[in-house]
N, C-alpha and C. Protein backbone atom coordinates (compact mmCIF):
# COMPACT_ATOMS: atom_id res chain seq x y z
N UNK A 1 64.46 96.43 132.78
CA UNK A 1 64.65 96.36 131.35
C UNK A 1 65.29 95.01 131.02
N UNK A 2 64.74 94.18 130.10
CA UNK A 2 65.51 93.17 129.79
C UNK A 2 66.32 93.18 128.81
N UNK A 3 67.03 92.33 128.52
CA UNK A 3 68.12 92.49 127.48
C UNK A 3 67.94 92.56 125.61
N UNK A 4 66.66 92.27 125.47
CA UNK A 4 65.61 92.41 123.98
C UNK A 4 65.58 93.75 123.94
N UNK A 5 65.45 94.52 125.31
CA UNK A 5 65.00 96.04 125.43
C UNK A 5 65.90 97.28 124.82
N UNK A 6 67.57 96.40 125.13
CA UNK A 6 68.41 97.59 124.63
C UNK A 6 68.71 97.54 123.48
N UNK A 7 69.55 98.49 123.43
CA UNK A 7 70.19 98.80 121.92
C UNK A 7 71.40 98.09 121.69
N UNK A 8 71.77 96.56 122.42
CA UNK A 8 72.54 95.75 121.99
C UNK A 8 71.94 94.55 120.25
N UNK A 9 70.55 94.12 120.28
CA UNK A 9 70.30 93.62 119.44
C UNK A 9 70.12 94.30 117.76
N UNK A 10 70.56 95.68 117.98
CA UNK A 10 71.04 96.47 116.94
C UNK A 10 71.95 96.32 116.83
N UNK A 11 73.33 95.84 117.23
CA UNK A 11 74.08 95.61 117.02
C UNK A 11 74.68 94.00 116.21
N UNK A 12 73.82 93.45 116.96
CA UNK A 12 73.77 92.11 116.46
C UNK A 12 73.09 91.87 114.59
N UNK A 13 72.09 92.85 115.03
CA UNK A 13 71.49 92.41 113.50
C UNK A 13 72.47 92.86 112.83
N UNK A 14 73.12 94.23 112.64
CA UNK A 14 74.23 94.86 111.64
C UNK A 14 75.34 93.75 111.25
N UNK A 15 75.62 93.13 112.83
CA UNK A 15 76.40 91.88 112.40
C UNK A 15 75.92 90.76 111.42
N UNK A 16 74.79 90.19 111.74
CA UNK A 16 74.32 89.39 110.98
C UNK A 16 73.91 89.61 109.60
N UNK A 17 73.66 90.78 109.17
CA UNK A 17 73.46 91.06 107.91
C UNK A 17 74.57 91.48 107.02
N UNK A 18 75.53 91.57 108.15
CA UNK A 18 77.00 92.32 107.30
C UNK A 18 77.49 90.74 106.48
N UNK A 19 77.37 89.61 107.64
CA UNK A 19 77.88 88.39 107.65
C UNK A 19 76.90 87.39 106.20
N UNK A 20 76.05 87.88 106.19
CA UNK A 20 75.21 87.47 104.83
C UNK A 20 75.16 88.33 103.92
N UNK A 21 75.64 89.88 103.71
CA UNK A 21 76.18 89.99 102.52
C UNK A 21 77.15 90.45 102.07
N UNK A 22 77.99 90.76 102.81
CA UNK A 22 79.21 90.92 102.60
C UNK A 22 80.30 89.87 102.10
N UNK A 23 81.04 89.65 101.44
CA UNK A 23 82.02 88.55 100.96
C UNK A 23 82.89 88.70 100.90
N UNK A 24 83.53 90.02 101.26
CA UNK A 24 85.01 89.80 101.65
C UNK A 24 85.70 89.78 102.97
N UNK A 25 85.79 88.48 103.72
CA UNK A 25 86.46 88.82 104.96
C UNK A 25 87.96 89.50 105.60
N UNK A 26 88.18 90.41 104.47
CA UNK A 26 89.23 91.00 105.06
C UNK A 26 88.03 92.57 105.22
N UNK A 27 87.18 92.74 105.00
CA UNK A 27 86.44 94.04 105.30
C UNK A 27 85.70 93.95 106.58
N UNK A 28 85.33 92.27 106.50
CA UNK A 28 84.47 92.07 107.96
C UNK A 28 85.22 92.38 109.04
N UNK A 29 85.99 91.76 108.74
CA UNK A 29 87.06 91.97 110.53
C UNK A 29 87.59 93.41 110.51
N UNK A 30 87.96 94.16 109.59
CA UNK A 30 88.04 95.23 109.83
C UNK A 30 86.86 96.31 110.01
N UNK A 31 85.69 95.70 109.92
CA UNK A 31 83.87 96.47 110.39
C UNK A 31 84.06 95.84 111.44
N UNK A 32 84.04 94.92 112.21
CA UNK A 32 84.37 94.31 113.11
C UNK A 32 85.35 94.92 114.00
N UNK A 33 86.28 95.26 113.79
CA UNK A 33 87.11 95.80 114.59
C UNK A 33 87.07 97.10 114.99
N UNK A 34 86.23 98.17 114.11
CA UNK A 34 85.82 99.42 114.39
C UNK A 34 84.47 99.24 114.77
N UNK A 35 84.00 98.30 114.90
CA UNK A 35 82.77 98.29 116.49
C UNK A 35 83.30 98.29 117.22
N UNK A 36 84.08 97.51 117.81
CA UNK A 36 84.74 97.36 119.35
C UNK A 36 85.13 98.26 119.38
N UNK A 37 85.61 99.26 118.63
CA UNK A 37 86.54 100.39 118.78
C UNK A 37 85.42 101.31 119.34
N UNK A 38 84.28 101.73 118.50
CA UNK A 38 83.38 102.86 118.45
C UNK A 38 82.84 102.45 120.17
N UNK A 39 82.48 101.11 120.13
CA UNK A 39 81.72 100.64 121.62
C UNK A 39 82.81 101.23 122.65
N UNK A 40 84.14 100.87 122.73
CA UNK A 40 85.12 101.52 123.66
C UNK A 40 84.98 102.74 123.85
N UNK A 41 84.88 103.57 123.00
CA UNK A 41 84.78 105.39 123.13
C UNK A 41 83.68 105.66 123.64
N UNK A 42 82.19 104.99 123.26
CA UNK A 42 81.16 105.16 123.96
C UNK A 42 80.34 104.50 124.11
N UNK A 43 81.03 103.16 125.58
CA UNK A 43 80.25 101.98 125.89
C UNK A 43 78.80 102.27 126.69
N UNK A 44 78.49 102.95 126.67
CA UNK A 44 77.02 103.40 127.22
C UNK A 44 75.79 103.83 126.14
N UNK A 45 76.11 103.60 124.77
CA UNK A 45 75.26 104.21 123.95
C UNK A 45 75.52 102.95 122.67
N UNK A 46 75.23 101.53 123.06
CA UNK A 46 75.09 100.84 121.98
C UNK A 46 74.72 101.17 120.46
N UNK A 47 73.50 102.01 120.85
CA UNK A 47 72.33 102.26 119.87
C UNK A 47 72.90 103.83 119.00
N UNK A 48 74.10 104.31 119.69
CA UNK A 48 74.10 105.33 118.52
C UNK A 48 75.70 104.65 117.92
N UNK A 49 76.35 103.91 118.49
CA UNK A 49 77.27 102.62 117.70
C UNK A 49 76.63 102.02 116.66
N UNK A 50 75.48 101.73 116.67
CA UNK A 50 74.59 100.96 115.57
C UNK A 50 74.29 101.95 114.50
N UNK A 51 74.09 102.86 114.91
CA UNK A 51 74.11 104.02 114.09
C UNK A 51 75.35 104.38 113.26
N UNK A 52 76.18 104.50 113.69
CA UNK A 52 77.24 104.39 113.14
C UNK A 52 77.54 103.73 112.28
N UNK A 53 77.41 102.36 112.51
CA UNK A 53 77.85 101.18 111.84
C UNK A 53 77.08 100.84 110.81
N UNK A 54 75.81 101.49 110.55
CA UNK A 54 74.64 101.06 109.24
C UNK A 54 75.75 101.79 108.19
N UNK A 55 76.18 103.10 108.34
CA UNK A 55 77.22 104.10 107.48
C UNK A 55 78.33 103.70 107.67
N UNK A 56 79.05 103.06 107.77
CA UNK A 56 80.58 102.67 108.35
C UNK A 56 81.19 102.42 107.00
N UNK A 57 80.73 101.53 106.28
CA UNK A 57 81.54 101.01 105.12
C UNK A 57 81.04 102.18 103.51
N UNK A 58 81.71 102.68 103.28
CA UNK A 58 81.81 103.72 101.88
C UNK A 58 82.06 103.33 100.70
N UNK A 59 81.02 103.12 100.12
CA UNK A 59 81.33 102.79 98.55
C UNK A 59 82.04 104.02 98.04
N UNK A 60 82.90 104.01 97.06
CA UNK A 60 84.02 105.37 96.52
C UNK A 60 84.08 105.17 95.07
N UNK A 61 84.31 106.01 94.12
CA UNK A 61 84.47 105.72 92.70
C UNK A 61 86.17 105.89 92.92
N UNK A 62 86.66 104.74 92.07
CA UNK A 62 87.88 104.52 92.42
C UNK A 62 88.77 105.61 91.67
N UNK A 63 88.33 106.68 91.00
CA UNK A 63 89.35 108.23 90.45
C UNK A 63 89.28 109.23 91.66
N UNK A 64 88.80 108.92 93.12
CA UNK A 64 88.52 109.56 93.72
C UNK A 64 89.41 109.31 95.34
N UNK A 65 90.65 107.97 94.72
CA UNK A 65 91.19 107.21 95.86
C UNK A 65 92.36 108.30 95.84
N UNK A 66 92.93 108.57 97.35
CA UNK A 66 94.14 109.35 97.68
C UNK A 66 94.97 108.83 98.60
N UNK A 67 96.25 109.29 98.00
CA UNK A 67 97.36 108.40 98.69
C UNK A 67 97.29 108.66 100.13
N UNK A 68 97.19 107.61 100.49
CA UNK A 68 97.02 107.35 102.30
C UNK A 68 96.21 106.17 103.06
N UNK A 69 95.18 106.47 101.91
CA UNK A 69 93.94 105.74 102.68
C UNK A 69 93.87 104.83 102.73
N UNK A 70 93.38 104.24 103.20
CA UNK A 70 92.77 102.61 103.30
C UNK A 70 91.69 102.01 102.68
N UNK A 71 92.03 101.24 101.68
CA UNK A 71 91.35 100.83 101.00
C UNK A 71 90.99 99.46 100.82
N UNK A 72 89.75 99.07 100.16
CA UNK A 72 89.67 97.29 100.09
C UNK A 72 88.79 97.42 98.57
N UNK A 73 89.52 96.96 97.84
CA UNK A 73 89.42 96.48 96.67
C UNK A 73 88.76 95.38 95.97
N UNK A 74 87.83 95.00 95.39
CA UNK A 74 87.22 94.08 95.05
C UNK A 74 87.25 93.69 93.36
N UNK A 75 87.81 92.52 93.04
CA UNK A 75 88.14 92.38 91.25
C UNK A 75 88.00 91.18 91.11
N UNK A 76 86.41 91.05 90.68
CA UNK A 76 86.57 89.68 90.55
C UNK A 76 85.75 89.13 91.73
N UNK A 77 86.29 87.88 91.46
CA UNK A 77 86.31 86.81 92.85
C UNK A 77 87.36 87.70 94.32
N UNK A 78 88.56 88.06 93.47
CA UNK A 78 89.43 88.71 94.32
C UNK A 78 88.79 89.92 95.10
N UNK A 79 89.93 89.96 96.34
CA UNK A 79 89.18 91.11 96.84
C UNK A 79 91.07 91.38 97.63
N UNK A 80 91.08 92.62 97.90
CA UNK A 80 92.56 93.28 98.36
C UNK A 80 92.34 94.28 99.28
N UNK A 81 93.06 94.54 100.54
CA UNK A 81 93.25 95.71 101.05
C UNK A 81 94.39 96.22 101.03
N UNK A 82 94.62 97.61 101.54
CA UNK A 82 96.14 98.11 101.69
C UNK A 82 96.08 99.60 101.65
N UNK A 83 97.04 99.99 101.97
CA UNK A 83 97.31 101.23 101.91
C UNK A 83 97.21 102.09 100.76
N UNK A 84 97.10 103.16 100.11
CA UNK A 84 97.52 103.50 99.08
C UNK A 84 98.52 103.88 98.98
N UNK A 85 99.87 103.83 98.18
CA UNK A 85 101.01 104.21 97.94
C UNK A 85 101.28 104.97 96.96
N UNK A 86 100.09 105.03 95.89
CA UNK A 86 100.66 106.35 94.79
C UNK A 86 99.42 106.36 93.66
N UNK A 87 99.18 106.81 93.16
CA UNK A 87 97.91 107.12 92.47
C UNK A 87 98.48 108.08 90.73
N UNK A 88 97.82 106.90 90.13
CA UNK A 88 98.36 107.68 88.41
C UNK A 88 97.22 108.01 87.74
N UNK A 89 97.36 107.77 86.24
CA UNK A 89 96.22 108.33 85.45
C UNK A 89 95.90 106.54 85.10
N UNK A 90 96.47 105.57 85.60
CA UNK A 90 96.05 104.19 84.97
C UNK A 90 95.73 103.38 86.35
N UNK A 91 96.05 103.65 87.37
CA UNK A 91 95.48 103.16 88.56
C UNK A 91 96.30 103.60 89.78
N UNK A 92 96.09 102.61 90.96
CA UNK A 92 96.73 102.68 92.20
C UNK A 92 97.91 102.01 92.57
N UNK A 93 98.70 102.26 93.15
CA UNK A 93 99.63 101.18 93.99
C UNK A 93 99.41 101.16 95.14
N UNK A 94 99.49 99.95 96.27
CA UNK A 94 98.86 99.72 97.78
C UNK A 94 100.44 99.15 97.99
N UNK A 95 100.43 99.53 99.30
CA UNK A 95 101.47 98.71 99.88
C UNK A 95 100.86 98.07 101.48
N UNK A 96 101.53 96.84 102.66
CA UNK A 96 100.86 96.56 103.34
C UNK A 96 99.67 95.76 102.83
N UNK A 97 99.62 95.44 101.46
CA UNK A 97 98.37 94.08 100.79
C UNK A 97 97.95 93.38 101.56
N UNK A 98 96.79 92.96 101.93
CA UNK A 98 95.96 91.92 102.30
C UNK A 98 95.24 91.29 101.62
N UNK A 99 95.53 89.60 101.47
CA UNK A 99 94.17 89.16 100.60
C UNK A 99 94.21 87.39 101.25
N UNK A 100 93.55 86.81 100.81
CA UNK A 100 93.73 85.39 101.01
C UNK A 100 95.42 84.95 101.42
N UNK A 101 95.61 85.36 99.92
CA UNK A 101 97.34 84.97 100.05
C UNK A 101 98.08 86.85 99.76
N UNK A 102 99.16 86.80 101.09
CA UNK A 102 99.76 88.28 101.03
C UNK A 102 100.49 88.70 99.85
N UNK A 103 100.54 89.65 99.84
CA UNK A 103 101.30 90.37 98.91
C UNK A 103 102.07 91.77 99.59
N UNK A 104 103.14 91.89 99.22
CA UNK A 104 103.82 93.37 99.54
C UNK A 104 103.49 94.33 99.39
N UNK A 105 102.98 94.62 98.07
CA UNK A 105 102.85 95.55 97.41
C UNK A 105 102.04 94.86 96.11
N UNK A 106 100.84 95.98 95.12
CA UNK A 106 100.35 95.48 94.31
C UNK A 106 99.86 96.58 93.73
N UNK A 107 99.98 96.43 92.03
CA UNK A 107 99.34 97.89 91.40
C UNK A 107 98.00 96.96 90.65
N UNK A 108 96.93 98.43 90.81
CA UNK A 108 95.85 97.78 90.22
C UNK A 108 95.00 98.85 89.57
N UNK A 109 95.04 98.63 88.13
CA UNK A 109 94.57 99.49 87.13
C UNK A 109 92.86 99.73 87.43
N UNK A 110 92.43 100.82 87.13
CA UNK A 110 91.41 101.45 87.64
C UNK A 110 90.42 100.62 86.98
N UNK A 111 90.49 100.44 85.85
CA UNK A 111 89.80 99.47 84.78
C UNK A 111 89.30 97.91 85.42
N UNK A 112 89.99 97.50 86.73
CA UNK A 112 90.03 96.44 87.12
C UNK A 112 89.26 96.21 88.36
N UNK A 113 88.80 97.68 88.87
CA UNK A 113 88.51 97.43 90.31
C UNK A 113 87.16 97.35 89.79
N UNK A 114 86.18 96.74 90.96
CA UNK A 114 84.68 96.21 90.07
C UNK A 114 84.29 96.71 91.56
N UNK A 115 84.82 96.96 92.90
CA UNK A 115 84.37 97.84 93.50
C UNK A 115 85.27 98.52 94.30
N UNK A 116 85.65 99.59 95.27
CA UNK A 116 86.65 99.68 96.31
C UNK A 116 85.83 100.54 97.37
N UNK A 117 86.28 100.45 98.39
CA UNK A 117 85.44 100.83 99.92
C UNK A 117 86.12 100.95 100.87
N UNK A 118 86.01 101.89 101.99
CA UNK A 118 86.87 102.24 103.25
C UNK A 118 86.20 102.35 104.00
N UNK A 119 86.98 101.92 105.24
CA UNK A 119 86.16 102.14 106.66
C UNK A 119 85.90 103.42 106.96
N UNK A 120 85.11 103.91 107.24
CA UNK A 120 85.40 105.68 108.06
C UNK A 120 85.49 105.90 108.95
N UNK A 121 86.88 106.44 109.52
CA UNK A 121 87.53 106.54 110.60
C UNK A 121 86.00 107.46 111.44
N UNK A 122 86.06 107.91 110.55
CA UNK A 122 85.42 109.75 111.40
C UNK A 122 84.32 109.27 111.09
N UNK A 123 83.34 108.18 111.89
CA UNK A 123 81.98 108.17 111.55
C UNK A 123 81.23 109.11 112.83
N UNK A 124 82.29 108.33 114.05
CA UNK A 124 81.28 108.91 115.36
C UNK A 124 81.49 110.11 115.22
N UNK A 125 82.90 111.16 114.54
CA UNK A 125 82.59 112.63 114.52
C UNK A 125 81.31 113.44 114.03
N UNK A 126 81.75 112.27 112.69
CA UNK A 126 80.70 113.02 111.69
C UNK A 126 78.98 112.70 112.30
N UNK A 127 78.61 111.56 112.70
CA UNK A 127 77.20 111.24 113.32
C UNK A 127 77.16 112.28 114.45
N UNK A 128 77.70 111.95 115.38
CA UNK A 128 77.79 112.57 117.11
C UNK A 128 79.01 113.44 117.26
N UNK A 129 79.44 114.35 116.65
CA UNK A 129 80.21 115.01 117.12
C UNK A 129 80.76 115.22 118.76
N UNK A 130 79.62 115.85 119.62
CA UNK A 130 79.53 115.98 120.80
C UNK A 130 80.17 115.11 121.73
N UNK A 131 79.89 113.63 120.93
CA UNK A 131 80.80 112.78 122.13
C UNK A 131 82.28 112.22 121.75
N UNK A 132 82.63 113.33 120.35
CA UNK A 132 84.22 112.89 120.30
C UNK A 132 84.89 113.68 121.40
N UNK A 133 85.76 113.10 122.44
CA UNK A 133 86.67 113.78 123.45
C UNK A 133 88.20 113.99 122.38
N UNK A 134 88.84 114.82 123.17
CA UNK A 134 89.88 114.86 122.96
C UNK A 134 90.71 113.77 123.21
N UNK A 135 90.55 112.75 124.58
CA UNK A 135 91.02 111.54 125.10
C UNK A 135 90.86 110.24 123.89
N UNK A 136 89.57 110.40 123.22
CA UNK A 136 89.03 109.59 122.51
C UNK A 136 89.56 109.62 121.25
N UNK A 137 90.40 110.94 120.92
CA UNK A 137 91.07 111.04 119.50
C UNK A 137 92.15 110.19 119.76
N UNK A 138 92.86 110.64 121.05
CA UNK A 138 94.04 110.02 120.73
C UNK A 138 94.60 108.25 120.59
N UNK A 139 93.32 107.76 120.97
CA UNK A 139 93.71 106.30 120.82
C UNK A 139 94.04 105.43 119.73
């Protein structure tokens, strides 16, 4: 089998297409970083990692965000990640901010977000159940 043959160049394209349309690089490296992750739990099955990763990133209507999650925010040119820290009837507060330039903490009225999106932890559950281990949760 040569190397065209496996289910590594599925992986590559997801990259390359994430990298041409995606525009916020605080989402890339974090899609990025839950490949390596998903490949670690089950480095023998490139091709259902790729699978994974076509569904990885979740568009969300932002009345639907709950305190905890992880979120990446898009307003504008701007784009933000962070935690959620509290949730009203006029928007969110994040704490842990990520953006170009950091921030501590940042509230951002619902009216303002033009998109928001999360990684999903639980993709390989939800795709492949079968090959979540118990070993594999705990990392």
């Amino acid at each position: 089998m040569t190397f065209k043959e496996t289910d590594f160049p599925a992986l590559i394209k997801f990259l390359k297409t994430m990298m041409n349309e995606e525009t916020d690089p605080i989402i890339i490296k974090e899609t990025v970083l839950k490949l390596i992750k998903l490949y670690d739990e089950i480095p023998l099955y490139p091709g259902i990692v790729s699978m994974c990763m076509a569904r990885i990133i979740k568009q969300m209507n932002p009345r639907e965000i709950q305190v905890g999650q992880k979120v990446f925010i898009k307003n504008g040119d701007d784009t933000y990640s962070g935690m959620v820290n509290s949730v009203d009837s006029e928007g969110i507060s994040l704490k842990g901010v990520k953006s170009f330039t950091s921030e501590d903490e940042l509230e951002v009225g619902f009216k303002e977000m033009d998109r928001v999106a999360m990684i999903n932890e639980k993709i390989l559950e939800e795709t492949w159940p079968s090959l979540v281990s118990e070993k594999g949760k705990q990392k």
